[in-house]
C-alpha atoms as a PDB file:
ATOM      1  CA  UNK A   1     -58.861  43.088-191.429  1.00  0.00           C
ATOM      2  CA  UNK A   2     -62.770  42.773-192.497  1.00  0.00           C
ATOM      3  CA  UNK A   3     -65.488  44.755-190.662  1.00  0.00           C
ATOM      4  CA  UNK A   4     -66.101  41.203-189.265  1.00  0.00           C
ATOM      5  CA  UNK A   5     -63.499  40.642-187.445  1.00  0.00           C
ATOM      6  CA  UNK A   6     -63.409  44.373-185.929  1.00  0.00           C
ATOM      7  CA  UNK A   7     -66.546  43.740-184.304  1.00  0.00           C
ATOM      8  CA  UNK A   8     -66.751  40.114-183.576  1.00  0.00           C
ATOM      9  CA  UNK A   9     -63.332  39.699-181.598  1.00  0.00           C
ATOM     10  CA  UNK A  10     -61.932  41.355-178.039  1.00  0.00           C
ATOM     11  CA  UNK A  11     -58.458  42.455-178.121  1.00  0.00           C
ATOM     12  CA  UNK A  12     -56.692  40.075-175.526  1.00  0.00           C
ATOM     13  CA  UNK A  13     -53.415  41.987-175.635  1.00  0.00           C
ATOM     14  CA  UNK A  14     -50.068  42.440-177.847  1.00  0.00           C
ATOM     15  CA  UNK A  15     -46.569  40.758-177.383  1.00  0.00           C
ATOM     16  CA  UNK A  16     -43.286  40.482-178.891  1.00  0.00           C
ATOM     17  CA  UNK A  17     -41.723  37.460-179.369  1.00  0.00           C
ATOM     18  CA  UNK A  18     -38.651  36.161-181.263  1.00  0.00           C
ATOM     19  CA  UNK A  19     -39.659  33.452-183.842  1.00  0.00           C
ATOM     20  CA  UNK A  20     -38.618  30.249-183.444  1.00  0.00           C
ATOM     21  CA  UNK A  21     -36.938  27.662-185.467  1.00  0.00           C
ATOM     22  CA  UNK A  22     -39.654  24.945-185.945  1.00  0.00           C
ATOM     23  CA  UNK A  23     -38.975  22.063-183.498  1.00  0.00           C
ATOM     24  CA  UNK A  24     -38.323  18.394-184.572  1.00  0.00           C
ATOM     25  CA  UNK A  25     -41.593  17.110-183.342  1.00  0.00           C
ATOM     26  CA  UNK A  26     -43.367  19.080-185.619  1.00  0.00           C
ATOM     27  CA  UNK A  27     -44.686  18.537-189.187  1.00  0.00           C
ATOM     28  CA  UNK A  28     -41.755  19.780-191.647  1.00  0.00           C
ATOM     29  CA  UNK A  29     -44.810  19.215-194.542  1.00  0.00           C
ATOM     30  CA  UNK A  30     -47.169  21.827-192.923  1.00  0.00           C
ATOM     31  CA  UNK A  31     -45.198  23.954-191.040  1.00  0.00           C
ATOM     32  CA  UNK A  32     -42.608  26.845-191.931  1.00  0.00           C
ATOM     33  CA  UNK A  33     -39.051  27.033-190.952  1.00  0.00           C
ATOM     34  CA  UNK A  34     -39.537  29.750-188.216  1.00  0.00           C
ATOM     35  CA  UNK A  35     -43.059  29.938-186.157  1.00  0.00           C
ATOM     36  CA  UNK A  36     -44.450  32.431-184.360  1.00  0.00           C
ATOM     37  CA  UNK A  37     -46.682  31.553-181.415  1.00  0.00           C
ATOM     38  CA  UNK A  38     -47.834  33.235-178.349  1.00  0.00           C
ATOM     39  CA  UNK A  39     -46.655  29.923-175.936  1.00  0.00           C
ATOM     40  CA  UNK A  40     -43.987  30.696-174.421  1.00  0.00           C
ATOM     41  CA  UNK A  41     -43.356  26.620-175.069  1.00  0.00           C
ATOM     42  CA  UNK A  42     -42.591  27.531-178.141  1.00  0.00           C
ATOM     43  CA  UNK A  43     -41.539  31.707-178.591  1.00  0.00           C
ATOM     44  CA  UNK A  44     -39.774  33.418-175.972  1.00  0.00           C
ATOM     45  CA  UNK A  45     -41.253  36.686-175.371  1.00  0.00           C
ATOM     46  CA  UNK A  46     -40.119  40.254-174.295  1.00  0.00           C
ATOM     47  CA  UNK A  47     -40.179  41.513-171.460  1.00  0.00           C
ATOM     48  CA  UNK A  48     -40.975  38.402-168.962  1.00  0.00           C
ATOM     49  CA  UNK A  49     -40.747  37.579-165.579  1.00  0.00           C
ATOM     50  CA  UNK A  50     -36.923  37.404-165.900  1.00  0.00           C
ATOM     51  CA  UNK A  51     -36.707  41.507-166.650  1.00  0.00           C
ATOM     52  CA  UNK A  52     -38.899  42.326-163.468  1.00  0.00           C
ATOM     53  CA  UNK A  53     -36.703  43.337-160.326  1.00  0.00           C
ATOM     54  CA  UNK A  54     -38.842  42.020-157.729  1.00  0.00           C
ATOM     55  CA  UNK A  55     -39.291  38.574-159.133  1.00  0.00           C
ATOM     56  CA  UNK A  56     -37.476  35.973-157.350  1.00  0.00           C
ATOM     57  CA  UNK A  57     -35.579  34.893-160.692  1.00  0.00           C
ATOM     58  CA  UNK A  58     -32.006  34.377-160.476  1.00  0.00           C
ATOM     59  CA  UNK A  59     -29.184  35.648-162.068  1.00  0.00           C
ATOM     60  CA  UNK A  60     -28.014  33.251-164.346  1.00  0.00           C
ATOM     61  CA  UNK A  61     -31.608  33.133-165.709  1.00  0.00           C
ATOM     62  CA  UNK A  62     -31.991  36.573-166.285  1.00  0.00           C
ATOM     63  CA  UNK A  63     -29.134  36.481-168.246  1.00  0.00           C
ATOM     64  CA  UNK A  64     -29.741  33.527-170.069  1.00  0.00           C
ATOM     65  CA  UNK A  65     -32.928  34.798-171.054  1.00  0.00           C
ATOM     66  CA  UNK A  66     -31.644  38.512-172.093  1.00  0.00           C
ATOM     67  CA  UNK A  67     -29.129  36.976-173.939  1.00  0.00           C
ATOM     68  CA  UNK A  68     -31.705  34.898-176.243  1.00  0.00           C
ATOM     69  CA  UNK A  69     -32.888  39.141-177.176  1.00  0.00           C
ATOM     70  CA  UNK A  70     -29.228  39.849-177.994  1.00  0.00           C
ATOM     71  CA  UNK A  71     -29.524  41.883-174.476  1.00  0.00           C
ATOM     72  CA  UNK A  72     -25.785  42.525-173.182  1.00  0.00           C
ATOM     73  CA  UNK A  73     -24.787  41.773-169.237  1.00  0.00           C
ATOM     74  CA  UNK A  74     -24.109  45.440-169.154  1.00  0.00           C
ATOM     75  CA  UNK A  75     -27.416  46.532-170.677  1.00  0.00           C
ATOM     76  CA  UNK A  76     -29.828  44.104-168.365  1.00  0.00           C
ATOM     77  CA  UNK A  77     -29.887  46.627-165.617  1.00  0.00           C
ATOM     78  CA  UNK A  78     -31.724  49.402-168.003  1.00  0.00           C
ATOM     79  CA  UNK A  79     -34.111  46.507-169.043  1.00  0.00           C
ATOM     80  CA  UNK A  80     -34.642  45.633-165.651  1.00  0.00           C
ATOM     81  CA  UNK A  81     -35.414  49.692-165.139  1.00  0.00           C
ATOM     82  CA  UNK A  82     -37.697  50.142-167.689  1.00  0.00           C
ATOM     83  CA  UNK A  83     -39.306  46.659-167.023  1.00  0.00           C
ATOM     84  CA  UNK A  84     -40.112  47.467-163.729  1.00  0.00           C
ATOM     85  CA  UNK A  85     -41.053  51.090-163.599  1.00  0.00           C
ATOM     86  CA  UNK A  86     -43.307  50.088-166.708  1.00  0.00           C
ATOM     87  CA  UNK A  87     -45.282  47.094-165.523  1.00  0.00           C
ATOM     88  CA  UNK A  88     -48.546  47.768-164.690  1.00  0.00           C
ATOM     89  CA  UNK A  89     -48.302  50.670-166.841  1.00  0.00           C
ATOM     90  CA  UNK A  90     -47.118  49.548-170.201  1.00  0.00           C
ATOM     91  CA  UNK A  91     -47.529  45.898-170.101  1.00  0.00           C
ATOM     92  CA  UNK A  92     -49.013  43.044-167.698  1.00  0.00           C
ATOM     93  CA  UNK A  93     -48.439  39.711-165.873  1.00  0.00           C
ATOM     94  CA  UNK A  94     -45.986  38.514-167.220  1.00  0.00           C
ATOM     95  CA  UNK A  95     -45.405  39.715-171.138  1.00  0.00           C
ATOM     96  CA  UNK A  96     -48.393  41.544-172.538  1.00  0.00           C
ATOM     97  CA  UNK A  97     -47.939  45.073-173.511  1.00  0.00           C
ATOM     98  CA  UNK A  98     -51.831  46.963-172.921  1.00  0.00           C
ATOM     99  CA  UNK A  99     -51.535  48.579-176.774  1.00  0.00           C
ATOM    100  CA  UNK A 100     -49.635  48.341-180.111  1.00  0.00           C
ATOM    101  CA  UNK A 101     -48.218  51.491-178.903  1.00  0.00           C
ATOM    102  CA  UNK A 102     -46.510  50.386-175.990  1.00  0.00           C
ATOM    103  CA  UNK A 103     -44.871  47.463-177.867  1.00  0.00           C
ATOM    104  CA  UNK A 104     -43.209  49.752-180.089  1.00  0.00           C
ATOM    105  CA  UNK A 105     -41.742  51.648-177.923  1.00  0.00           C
ATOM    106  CA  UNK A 106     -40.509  48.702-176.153  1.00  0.00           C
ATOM    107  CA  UNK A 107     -39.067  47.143-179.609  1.00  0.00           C
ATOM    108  CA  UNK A 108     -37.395  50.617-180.565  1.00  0.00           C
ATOM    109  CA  UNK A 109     -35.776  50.649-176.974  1.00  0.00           C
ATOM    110  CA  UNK A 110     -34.286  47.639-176.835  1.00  0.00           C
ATOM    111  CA  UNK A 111     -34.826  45.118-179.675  1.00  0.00           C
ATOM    112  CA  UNK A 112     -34.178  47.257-182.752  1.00  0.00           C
ATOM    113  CA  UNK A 113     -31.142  45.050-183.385  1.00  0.00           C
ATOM    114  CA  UNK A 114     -33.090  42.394-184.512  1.00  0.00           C
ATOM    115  CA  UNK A 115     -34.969  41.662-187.427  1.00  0.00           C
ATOM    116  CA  UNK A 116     -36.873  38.442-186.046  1.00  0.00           C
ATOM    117  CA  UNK A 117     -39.145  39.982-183.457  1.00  0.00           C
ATOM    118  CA  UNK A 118     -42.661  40.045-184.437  1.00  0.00           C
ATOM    119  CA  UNK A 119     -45.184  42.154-182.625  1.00  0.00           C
ATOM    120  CA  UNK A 120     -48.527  40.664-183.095  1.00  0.00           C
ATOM    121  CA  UNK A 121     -52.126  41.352-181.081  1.00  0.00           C
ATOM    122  CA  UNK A 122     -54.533  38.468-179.668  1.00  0.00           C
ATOM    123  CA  UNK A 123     -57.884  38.236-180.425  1.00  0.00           C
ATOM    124  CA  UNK A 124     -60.444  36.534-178.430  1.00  0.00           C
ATOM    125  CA  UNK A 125     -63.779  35.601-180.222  1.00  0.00           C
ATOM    126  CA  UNK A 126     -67.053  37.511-178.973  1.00  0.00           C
ATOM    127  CA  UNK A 127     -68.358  33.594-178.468  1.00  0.00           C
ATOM    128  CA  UNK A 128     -65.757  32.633-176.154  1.00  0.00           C
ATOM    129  CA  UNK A 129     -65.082  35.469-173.651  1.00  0.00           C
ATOM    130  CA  UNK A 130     -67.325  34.339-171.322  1.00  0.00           C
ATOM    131  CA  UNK A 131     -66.142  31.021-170.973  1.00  0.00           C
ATOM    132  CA  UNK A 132     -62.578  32.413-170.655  1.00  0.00           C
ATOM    133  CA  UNK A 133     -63.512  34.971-168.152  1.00  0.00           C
ATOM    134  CA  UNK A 134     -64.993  32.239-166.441  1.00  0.00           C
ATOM    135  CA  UNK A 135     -61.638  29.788-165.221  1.00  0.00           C
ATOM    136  CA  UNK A 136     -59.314  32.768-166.167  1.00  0.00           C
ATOM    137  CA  UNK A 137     -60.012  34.898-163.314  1.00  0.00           C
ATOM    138  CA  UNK A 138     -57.793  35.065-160.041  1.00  0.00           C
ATOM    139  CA  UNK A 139     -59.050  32.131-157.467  1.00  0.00           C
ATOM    140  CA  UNK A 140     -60.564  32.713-154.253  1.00  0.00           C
ATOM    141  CA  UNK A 141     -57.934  33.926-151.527  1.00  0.00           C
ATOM    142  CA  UNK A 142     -56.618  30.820-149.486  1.00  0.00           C
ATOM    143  CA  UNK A 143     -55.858  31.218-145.904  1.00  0.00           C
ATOM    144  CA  UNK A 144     -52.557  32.412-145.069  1.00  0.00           C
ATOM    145  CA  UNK A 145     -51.661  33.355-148.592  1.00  0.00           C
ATOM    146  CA  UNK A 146     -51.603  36.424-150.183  1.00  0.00           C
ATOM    147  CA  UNK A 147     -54.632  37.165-152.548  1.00  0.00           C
ATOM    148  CA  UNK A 148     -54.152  36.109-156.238  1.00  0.00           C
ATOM    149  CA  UNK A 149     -53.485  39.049-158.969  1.00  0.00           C
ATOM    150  CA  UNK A 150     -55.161  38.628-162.934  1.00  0.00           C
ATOM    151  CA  UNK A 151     -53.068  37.836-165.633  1.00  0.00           C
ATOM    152  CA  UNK A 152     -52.384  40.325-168.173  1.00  0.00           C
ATOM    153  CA  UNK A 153     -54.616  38.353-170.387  1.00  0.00           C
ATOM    154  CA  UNK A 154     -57.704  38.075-168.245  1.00  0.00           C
ATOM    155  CA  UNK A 155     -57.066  42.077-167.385  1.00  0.00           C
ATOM    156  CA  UNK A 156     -57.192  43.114-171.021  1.00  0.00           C
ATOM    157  CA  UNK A 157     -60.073  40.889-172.252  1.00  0.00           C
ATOM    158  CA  UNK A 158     -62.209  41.911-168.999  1.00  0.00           C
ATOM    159  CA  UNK A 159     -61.791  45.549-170.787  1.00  0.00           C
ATOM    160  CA  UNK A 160     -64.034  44.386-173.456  1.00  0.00           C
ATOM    161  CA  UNK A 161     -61.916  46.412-176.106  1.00  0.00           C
ATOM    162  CA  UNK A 162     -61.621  45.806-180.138  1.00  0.00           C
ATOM    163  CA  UNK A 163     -58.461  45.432-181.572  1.00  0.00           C
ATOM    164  CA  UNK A 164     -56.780  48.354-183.765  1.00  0.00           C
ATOM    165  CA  UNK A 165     -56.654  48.663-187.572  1.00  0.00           C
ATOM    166  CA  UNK A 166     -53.710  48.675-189.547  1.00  0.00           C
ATOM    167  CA  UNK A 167     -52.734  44.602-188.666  1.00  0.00           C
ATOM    168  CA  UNK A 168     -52.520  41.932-190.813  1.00  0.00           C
ATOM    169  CA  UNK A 169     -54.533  38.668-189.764  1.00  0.00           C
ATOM    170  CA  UNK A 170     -52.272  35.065-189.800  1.00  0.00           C
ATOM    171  CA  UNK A 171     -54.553  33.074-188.817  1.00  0.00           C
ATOM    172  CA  UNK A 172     -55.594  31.245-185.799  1.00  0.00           C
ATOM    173  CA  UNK A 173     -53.412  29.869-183.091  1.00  0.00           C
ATOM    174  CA  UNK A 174     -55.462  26.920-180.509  1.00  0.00           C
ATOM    175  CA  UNK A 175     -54.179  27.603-177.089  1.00  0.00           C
ATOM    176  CA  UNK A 176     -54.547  25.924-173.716  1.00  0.00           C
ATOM    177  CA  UNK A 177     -55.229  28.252-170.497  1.00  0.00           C
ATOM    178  CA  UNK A 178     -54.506  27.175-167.238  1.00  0.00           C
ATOM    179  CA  UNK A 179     -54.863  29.631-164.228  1.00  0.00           C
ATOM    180  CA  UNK A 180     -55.289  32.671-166.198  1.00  0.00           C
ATOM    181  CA  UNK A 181     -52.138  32.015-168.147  1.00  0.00           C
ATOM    182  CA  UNK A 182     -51.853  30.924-172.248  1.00  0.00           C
ATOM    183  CA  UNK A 183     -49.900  28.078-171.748  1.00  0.00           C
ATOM    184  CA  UNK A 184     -49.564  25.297-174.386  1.00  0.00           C
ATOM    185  CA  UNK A 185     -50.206  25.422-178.644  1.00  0.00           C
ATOM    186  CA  UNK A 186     -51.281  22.990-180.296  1.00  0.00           C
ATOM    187  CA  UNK A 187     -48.156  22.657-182.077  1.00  0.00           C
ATOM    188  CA  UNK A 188     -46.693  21.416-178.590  1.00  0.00           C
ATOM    189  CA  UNK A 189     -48.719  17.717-179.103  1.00  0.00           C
ATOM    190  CA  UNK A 190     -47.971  17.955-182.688  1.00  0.00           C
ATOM    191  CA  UNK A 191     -51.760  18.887-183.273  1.00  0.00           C
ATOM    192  CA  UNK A 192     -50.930  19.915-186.731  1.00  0.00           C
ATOM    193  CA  UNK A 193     -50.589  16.073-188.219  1.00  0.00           C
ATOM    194  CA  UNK A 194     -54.411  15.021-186.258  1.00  0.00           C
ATOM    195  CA  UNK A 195     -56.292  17.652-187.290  1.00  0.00           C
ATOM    196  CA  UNK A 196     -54.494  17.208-191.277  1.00  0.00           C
ATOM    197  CA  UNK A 197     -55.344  13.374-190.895  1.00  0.00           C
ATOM    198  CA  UNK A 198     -58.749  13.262-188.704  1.00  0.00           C
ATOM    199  CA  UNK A 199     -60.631  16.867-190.005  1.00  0.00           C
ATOM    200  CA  UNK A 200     -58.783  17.953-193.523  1.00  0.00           C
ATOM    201  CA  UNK A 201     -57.292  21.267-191.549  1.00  0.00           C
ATOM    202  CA  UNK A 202     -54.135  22.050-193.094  1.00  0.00           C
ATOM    203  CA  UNK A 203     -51.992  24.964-191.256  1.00  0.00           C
ATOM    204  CA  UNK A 204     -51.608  27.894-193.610  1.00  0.00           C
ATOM    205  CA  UNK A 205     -48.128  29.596-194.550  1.00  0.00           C
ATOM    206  CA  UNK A 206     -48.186  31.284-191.834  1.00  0.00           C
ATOM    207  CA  UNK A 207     -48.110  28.337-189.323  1.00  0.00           C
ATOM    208  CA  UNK A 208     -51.408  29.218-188.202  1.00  0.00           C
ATOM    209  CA  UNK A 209     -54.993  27.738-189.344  1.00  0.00           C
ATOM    210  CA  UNK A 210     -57.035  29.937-191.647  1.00  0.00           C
ATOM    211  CA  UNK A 211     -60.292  30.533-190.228  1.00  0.00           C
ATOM    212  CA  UNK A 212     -62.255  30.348-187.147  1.00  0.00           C
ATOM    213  CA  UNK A 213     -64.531  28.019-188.151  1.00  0.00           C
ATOM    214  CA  UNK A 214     -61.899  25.695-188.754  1.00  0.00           C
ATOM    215  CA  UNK A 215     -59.910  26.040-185.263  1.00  0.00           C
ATOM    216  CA  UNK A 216     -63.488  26.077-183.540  1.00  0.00           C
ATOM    217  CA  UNK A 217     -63.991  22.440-185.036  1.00  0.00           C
ATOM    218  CA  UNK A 218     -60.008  21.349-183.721  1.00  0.00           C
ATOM    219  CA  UNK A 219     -61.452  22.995-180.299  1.00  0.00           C
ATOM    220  CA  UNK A 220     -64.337  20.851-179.989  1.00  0.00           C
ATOM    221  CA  UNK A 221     -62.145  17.772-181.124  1.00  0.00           C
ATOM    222  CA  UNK A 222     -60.070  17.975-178.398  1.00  0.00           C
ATOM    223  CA  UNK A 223     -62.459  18.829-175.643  1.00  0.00           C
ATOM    224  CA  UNK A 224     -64.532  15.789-176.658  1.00  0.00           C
ATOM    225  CA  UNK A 225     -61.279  13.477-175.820  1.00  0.00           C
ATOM    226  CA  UNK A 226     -60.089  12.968-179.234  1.00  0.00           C
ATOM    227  CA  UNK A 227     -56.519  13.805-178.586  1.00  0.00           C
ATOM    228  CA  UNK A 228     -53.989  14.160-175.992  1.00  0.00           C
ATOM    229  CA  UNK A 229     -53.796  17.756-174.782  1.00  0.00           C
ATOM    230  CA  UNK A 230     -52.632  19.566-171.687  1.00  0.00           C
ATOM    231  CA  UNK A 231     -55.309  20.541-169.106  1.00  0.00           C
ATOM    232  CA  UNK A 232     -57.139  23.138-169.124  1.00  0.00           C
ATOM    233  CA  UNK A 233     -59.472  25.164-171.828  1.00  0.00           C
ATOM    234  CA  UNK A 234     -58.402  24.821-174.964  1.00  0.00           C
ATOM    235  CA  UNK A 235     -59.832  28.353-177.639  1.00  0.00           C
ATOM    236  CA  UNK A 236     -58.941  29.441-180.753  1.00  0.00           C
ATOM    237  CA  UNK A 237     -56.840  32.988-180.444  1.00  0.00           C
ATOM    238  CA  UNK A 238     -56.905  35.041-183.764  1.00  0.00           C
ATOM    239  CA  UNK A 239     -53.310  36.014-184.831  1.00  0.00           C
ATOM    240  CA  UNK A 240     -53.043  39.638-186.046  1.00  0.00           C
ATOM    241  CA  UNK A 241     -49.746  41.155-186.823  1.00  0.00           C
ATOM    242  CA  UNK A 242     -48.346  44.542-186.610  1.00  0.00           C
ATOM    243  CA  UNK A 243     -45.259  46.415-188.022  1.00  0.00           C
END
């Protein structure tokens, strides 16, 4: 990681997530067998809403999803444990562990089994955190409901923190954010094959594209109508992997 990108990007949190085999819709030219991404459209990611006791998810989800981490029926309820007495403490709303640190731990716990979880940190360009603050924060308390909490994502950016050495950068990943969340990738509208054909951007090997100058342009071509997207505010999120 250059002295560049130490200074000129806010650390917008760290995940796990299983890599995915690469979907049909998707370019089989430009993109690898098994894609990492921080939609959870695409990745699943540990923990989530399903390992949180007090979250009204049922059952047979909660074991559908532990099961897609290799998580036993008779090993959810110490997930569940840790997942509860740690949110808020090691990770956020709904999958974002607060440090590199934390996601280790989390990994060594309970995913050490597996050899295709990749922990990775977000970055969020100097440039662009003031727009993001700006629609990512919690909306205005509505009458007769109970106020509105910040994402994990909108918590950890607001902290105005770099992210740590020792990661290895993949590139850039365009995601949509809708009510504080990271929703959609790019790759979910099959991005990849417009921006090949329309602006000479070619994913790298990684699955990712290679600078930010590049997914800055892809930003501005779909927020000018271009393309078909999902709603909401579309940014480039720098990719930066840790072991």
């Amino acid at each position: 990681m250059t002295e560049t990108i130490k200074t000129d990007y806010i650390a917008a949190g760290y995940y796990l997530v299983r890599l995915a085999n690469r979907p049909e819709y998707v370019s089989a030219q430009l993109l690898p067998e098994r894609l990492l991404s921080a939609s959870g459209d695409i990745c699943d990611s540990f923990p989530d809403t399903w390992a949180i006791e007090w979250t009204s998810e049922d059952e047979k989800d909660r074991l559908e999803s532990a099961e897609k981490f290799g998580i036993s029926p008779a090993d959810l309820p110490k997930v569940i444990e840790w997942a509860t007495q740690s949110f808020s403490i090691e990770f956020a709303w709904p999958n974002v562990f607060y440090s590199v640190y934390g996601a280790r731990k989390a990994r060594a716990m309970f995913l050490s089994h597996l050899d295709d979880v990749a922990l990775f940190g977000l970055g969020l360009h100097k440039s662009n955190v003031e727009q993001f603050l700006s629609v990512a924060g919690p909306r205005p308390q509505q009458s007769g409901f109970a106020p509105e909490g910040a994402t994990g994502v909108f918590e950890i950016v607001s902290r105005g923190a770099l992210l740590p050495d020792g990661g290895t950068l993949l590139g850039y990943e365009l995601l949509g954010v809708q009510y504080g969340h990271l929703t959609c990738s790019w790759l979910c509208n099959s991005l990849e094959k417009t921006f090949a054909e329309a602006l000479d951007v070619i994913p790298n090997t990684n699955g990712f594209i290679s600078t930010f100058e590049e997914a800055s342009r892809c930003v501005t071509y779909i927020s000018e109508g271009h393309v078909g997207a999902e709603p909401g505010l579309w940014l480039p999120w720098m990719i930066m992997k840790y072991g």
